[in-house]
N, C-alpha and C. Protein backbone atom coordinates (compact mmCIF):
# COMPACT_ATOMS: atom_id res chain seq x y z
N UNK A 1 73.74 95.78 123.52
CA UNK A 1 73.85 95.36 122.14
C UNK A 1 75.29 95.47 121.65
N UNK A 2 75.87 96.28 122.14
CA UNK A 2 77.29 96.81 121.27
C UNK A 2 78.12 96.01 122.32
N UNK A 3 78.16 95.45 123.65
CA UNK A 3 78.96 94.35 124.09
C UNK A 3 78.75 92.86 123.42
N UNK A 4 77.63 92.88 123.11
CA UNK A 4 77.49 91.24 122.34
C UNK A 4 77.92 91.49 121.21
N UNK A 5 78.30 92.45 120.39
CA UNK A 5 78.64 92.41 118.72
C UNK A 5 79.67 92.58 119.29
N UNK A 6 80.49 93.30 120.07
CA UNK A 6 81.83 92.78 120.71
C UNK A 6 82.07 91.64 120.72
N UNK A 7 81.49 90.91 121.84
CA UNK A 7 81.71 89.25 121.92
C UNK A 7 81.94 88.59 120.64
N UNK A 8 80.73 88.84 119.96
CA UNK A 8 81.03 87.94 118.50
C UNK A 8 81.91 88.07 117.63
N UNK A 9 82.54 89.38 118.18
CA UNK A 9 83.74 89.95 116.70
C UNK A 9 85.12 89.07 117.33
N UNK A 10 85.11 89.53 118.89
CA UNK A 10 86.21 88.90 118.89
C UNK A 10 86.22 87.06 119.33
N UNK A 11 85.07 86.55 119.47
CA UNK A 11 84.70 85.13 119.77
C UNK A 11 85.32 84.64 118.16
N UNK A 12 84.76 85.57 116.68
CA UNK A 12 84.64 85.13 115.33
C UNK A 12 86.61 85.11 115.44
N UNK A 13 87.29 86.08 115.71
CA UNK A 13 88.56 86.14 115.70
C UNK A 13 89.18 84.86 116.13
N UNK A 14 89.10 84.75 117.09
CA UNK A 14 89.45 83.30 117.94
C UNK A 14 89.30 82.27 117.39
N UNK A 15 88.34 82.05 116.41
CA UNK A 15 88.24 80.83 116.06
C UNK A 15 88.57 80.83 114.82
N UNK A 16 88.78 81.96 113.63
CA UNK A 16 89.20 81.59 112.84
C UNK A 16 90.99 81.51 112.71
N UNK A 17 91.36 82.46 114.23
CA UNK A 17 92.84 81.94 114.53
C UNK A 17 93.66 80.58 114.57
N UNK A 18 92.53 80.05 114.99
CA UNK A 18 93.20 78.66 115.66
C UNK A 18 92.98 77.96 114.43
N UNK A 19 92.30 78.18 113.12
CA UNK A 19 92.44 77.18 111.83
C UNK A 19 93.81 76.64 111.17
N UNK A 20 94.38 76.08 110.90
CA UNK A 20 95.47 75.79 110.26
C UNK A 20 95.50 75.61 108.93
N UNK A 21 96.84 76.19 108.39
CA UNK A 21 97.02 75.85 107.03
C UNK A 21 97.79 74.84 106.38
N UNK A 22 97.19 73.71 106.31
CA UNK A 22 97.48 72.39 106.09
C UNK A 22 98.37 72.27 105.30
N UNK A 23 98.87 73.60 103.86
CA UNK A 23 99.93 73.45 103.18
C UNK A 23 101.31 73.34 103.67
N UNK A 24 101.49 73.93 104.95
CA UNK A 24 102.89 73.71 105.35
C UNK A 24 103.04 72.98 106.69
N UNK A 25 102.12 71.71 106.43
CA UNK A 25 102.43 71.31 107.91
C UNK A 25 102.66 70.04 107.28
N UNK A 26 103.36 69.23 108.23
CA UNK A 26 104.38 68.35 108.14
C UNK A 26 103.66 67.03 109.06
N UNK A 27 103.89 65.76 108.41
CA UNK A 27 103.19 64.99 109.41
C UNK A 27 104.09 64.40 110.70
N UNK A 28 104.21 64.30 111.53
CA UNK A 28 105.53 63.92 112.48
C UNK A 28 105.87 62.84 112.42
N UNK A 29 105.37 61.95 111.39
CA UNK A 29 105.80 60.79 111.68
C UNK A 29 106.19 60.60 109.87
N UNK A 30 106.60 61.53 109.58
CA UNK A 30 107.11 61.62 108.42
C UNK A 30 108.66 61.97 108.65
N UNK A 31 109.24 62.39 109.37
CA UNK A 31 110.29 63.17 109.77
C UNK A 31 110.92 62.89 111.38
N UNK A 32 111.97 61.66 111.16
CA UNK A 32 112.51 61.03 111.99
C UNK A 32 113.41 62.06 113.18
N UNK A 33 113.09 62.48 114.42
CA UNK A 33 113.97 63.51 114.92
C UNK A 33 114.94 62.85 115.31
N UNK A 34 116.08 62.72 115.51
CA UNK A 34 116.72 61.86 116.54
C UNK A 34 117.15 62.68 117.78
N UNK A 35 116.97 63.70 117.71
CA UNK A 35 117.10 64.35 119.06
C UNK A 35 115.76 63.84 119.94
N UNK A 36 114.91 63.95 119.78
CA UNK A 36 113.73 63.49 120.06
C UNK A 36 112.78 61.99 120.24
N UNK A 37 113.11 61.10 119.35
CA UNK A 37 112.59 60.13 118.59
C UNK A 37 112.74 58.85 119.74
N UNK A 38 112.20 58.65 119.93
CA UNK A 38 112.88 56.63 121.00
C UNK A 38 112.87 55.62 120.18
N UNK A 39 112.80 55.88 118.66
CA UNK A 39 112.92 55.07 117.61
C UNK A 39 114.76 53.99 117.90
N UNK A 40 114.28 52.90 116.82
CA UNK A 40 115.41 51.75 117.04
C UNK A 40 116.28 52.01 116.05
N UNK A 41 116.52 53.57 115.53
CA UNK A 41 116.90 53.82 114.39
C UNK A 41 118.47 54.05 114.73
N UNK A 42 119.23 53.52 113.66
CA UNK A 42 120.78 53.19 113.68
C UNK A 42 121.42 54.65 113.58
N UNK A 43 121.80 55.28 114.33
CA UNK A 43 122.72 57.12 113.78
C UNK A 43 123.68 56.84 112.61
N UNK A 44 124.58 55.65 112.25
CA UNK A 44 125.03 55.93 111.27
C UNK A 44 124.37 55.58 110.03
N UNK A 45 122.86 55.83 110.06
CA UNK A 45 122.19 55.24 108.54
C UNK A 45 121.26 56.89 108.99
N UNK A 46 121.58 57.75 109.48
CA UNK A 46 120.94 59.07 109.18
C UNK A 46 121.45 59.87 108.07
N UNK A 47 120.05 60.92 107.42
CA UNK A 47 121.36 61.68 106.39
C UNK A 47 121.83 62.57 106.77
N UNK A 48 123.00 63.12 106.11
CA UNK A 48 123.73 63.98 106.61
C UNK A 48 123.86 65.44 106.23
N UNK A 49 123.51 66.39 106.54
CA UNK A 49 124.05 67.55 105.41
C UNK A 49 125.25 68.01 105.25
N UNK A 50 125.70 68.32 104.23
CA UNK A 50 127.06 68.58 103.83
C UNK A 50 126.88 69.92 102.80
N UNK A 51 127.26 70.92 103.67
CA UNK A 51 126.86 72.83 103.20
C UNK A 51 128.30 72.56 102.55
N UNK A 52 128.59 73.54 101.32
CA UNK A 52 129.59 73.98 100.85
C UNK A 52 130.38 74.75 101.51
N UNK A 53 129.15 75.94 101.76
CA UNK A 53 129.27 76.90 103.40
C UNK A 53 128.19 77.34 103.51
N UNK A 54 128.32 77.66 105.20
CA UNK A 54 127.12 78.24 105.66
C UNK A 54 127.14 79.67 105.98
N UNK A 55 128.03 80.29 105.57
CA UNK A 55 127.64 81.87 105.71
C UNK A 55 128.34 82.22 104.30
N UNK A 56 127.41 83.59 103.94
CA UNK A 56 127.62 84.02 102.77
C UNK A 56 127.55 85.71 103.24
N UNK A 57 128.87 86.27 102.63
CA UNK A 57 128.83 87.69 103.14
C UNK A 57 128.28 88.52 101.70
N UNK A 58 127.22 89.56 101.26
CA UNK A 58 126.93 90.47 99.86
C UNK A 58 128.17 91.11 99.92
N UNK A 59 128.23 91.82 100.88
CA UNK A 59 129.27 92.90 100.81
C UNK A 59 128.23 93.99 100.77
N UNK A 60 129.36 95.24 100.31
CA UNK A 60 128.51 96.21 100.35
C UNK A 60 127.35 96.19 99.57
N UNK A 61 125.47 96.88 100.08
CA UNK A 61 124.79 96.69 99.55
C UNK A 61 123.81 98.27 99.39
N UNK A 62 123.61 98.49 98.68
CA UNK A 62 122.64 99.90 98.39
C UNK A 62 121.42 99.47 99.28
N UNK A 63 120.85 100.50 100.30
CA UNK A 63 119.13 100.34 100.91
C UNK A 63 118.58 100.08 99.99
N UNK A 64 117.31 98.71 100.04
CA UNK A 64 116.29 98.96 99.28
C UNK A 64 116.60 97.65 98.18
N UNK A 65 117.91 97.63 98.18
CA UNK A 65 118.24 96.68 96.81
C UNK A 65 117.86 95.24 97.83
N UNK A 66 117.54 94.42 96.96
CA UNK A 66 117.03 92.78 96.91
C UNK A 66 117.93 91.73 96.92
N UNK A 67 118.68 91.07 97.36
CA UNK A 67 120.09 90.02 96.86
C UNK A 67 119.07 88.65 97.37
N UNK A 68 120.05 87.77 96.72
CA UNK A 68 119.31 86.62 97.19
C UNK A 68 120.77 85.99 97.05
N UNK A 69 121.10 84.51 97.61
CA UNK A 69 122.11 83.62 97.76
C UNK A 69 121.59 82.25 97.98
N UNK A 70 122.45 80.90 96.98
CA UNK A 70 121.71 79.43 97.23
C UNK A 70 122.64 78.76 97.73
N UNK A 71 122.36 78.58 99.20
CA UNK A 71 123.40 77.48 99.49
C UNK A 71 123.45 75.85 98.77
N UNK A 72 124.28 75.68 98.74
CA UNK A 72 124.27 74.24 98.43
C UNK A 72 124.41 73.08 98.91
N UNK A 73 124.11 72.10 99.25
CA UNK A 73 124.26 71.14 100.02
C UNK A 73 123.98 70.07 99.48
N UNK A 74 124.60 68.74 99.96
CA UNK A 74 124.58 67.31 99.65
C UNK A 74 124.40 66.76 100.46
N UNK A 75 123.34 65.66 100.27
CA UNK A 75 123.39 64.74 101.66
C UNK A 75 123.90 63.67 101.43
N UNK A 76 124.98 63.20 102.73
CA UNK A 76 126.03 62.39 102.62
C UNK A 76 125.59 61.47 103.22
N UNK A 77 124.55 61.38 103.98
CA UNK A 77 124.18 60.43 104.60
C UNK A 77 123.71 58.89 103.60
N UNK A 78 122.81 57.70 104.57
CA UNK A 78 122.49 56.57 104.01
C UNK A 78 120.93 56.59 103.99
N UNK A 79 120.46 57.86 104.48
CA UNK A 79 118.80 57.84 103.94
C UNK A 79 118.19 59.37 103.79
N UNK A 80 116.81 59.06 103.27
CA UNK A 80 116.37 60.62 102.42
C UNK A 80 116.47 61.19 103.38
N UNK A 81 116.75 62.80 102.69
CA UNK A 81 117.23 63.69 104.01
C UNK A 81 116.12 64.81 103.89
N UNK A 82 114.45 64.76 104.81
CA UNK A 82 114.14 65.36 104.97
C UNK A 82 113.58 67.03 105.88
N UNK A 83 113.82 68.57 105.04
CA UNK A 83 113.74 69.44 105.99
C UNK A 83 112.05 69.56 106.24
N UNK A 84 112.34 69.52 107.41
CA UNK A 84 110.82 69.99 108.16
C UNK A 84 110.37 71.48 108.52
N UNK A 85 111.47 72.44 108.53
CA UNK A 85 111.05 73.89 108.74
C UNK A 85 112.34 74.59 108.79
N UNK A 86 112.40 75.92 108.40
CA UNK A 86 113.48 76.30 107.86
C UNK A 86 112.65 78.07 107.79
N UNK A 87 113.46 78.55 108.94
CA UNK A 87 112.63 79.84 109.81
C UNK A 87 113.46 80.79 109.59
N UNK A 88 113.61 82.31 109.47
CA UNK A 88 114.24 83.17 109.47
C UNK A 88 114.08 84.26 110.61
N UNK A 89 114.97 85.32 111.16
CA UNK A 89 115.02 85.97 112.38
C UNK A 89 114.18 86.85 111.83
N UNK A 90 113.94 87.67 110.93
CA UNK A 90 113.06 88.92 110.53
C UNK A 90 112.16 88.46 109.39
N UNK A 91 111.12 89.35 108.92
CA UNK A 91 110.60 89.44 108.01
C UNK A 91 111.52 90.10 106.71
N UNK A 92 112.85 90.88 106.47
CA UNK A 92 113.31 91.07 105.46
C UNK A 92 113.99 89.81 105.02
N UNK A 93 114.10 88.37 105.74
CA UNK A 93 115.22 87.88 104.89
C UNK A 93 113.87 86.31 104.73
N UNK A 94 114.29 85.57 103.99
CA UNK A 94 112.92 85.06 103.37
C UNK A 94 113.71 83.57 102.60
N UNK A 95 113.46 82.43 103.28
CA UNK A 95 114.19 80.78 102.98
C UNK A 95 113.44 80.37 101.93
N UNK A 96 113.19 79.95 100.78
CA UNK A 96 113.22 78.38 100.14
C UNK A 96 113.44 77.47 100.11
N UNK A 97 113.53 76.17 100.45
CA UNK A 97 114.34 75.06 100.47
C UNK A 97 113.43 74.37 100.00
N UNK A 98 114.21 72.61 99.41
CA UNK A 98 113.04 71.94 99.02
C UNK A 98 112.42 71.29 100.10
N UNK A 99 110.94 70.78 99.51
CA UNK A 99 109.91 69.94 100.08
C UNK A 99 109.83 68.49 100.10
N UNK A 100 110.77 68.39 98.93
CA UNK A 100 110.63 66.87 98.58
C UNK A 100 111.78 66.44 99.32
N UNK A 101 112.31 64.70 99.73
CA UNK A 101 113.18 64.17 99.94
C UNK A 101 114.54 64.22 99.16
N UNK A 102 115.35 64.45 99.81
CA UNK A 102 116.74 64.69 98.88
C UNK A 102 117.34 63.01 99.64
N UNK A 103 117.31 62.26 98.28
CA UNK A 103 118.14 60.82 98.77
C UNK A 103 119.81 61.27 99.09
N UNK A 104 120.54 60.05 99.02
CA UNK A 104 121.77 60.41 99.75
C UNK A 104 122.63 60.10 98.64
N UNK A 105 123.35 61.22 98.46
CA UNK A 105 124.65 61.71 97.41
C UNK A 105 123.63 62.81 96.44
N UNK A 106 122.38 62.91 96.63
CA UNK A 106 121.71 64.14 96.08
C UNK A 106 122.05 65.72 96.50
N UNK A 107 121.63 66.47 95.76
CA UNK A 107 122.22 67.62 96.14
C UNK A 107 120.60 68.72 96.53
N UNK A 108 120.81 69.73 97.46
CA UNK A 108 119.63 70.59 97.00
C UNK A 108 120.23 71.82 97.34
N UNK A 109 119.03 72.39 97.37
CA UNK A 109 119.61 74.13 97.40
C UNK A 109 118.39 75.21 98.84
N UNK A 110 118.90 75.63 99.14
CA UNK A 110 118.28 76.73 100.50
C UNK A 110 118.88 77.76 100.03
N UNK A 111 117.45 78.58 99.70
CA UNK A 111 117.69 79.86 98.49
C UNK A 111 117.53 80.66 99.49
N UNK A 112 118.29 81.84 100.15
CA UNK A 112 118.01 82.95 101.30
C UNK A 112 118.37 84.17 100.49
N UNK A 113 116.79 85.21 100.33
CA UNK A 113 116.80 86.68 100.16
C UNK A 113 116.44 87.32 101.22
N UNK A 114 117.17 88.62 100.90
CA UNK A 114 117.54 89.68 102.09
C UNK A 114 116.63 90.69 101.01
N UNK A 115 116.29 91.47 101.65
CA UNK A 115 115.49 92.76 101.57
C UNK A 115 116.01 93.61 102.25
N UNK A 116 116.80 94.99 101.82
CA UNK A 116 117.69 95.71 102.33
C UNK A 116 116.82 97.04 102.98
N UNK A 117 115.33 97.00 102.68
CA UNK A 117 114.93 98.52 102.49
C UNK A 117 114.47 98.62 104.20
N UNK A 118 114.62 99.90 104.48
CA UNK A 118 114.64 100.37 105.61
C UNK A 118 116.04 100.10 106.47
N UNK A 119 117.12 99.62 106.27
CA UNK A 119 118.08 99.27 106.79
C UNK A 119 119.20 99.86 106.87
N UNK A 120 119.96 100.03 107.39
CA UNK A 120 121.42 100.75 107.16
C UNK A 120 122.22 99.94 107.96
N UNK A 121 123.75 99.74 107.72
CA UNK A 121 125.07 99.25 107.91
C UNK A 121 124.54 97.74 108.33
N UNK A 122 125.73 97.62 109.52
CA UNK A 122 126.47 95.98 108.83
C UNK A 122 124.47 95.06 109.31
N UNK A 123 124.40 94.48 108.50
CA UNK A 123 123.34 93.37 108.77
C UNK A 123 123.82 91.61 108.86
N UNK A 124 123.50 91.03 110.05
CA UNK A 124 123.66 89.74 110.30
C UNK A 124 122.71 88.82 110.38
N UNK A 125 122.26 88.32 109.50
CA UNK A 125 120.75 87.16 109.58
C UNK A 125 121.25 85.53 109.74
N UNK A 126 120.10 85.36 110.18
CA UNK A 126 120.28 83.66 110.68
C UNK A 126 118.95 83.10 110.13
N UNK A 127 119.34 81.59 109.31
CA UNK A 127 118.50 80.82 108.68
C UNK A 127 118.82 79.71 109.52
N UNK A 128 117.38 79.20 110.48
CA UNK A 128 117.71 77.92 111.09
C UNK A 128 117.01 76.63 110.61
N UNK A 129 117.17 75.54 110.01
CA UNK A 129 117.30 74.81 108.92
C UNK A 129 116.71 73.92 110.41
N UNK A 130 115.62 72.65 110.26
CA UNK A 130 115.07 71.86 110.92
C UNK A 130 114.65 70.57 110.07
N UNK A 131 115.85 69.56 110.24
CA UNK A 131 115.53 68.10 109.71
C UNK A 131 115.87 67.42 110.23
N UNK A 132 115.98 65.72 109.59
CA UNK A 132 115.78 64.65 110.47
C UNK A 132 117.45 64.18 109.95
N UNK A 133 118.38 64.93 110.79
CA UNK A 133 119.77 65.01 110.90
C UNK A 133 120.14 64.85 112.71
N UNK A 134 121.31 64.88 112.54
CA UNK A 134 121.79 64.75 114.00
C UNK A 134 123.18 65.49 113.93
N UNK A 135 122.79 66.80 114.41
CA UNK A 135 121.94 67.57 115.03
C UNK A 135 120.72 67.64 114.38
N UNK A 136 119.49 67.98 114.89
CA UNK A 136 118.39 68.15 114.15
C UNK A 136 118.41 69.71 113.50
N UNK A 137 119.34 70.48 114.00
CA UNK A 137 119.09 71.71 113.34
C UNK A 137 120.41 72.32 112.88
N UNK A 138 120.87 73.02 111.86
CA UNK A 138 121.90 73.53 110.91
C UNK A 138 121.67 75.27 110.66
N UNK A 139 122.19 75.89 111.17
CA UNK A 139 122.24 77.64 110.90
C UNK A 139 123.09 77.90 110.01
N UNK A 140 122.08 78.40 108.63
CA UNK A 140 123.29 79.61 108.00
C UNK A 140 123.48 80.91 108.03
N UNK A 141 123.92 81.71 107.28
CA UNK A 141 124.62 82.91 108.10
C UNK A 141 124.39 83.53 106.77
N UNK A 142 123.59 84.90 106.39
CA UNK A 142 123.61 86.04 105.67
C UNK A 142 124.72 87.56 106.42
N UNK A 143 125.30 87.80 105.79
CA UNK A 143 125.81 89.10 106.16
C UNK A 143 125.99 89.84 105.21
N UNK A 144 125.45 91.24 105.55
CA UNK A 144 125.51 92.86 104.40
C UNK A 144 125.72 94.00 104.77
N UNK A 145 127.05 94.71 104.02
CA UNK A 145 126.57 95.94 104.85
C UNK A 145 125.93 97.27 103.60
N UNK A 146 124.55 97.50 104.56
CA UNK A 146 123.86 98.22 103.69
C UNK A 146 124.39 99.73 104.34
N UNK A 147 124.59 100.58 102.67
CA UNK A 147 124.63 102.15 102.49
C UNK A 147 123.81 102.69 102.10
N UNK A 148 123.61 103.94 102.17
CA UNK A 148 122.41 104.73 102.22
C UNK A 148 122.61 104.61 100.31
N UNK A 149 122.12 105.38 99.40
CA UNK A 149 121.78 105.31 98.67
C UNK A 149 122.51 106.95 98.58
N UNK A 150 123.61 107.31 97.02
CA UNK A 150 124.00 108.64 97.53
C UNK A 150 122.66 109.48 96.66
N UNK A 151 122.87 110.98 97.13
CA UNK A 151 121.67 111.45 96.53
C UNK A 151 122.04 112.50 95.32
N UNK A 152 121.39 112.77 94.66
CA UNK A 152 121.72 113.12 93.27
C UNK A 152 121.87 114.78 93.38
């Protein structure tokens, strides 16, 4: 009895693993790769991103404290410049970007917060940015160096 309520607990696991959450999925044929693509599509009518910059240093930061930073960017290109996924190395540092199409000479923003708590000295994060650019992918750069907190 207690191997089959086994089975079913972890049979029930399995399958509600493999469900997807349709809010952040992307259709592929929405989002032109050109690394990828055997499309007849022209490279100089792709859009382009154009970062102000891609690394942003806090400086010194207290454990625990919250910063956030918006990069900015324009797409210079000749068509909408859509991101498809936009991933971070840890769970403390945490992307926004938009969803919608940014046409070309539009501007948008990739909002990256850091979460300092549990951390000490220099911290280096990477935001890897995934759209229908050439290159298909764009890294920006968080850096902090977190101090302990002095004690009273």
């Amino acid at each position: 009895m207690r191997t089959i309520l086994s089975f079913i607990l972890v049979a029930a696991l399995a399958i509600s693993s493999c469900t997807s959450n349709g809010d952040h999925d992307l259709s592929s044929d929405l989002v032109y790769n050109p690394n990828s693509a055997s499309g007849n599509g022209d490279p100089k009518n792709l859009p382009v991103f154009e970062f102000e910059q891609d690394s942003h240093n806090f400086g010194k930061i207290t454990q625990g404290e919250r910063v956030a930073y918006s990069f900015r960017f324009v797409n210079k290109g000749k068509s909408d410049l859509l991101i498809s996924n936009v991933s971070t190395a840890c769970g403390c540092t945490v992307a926004e970007y938009p969803k919608n199409p940014i046409r070309p000479g539009e501007e948008g923003f990739v909002k990256v917060q850091f979460n300092s708590e549990g951390r000490k000295g220099i911290q280096n994060k990477s935001v890897i940015i995934v759209a229908n650019t050439q290159p298909n992918t764009k890294v920006l750069r968080i850096k902090a160096q977190v101090i302990l907190p002095e004690s009273e």
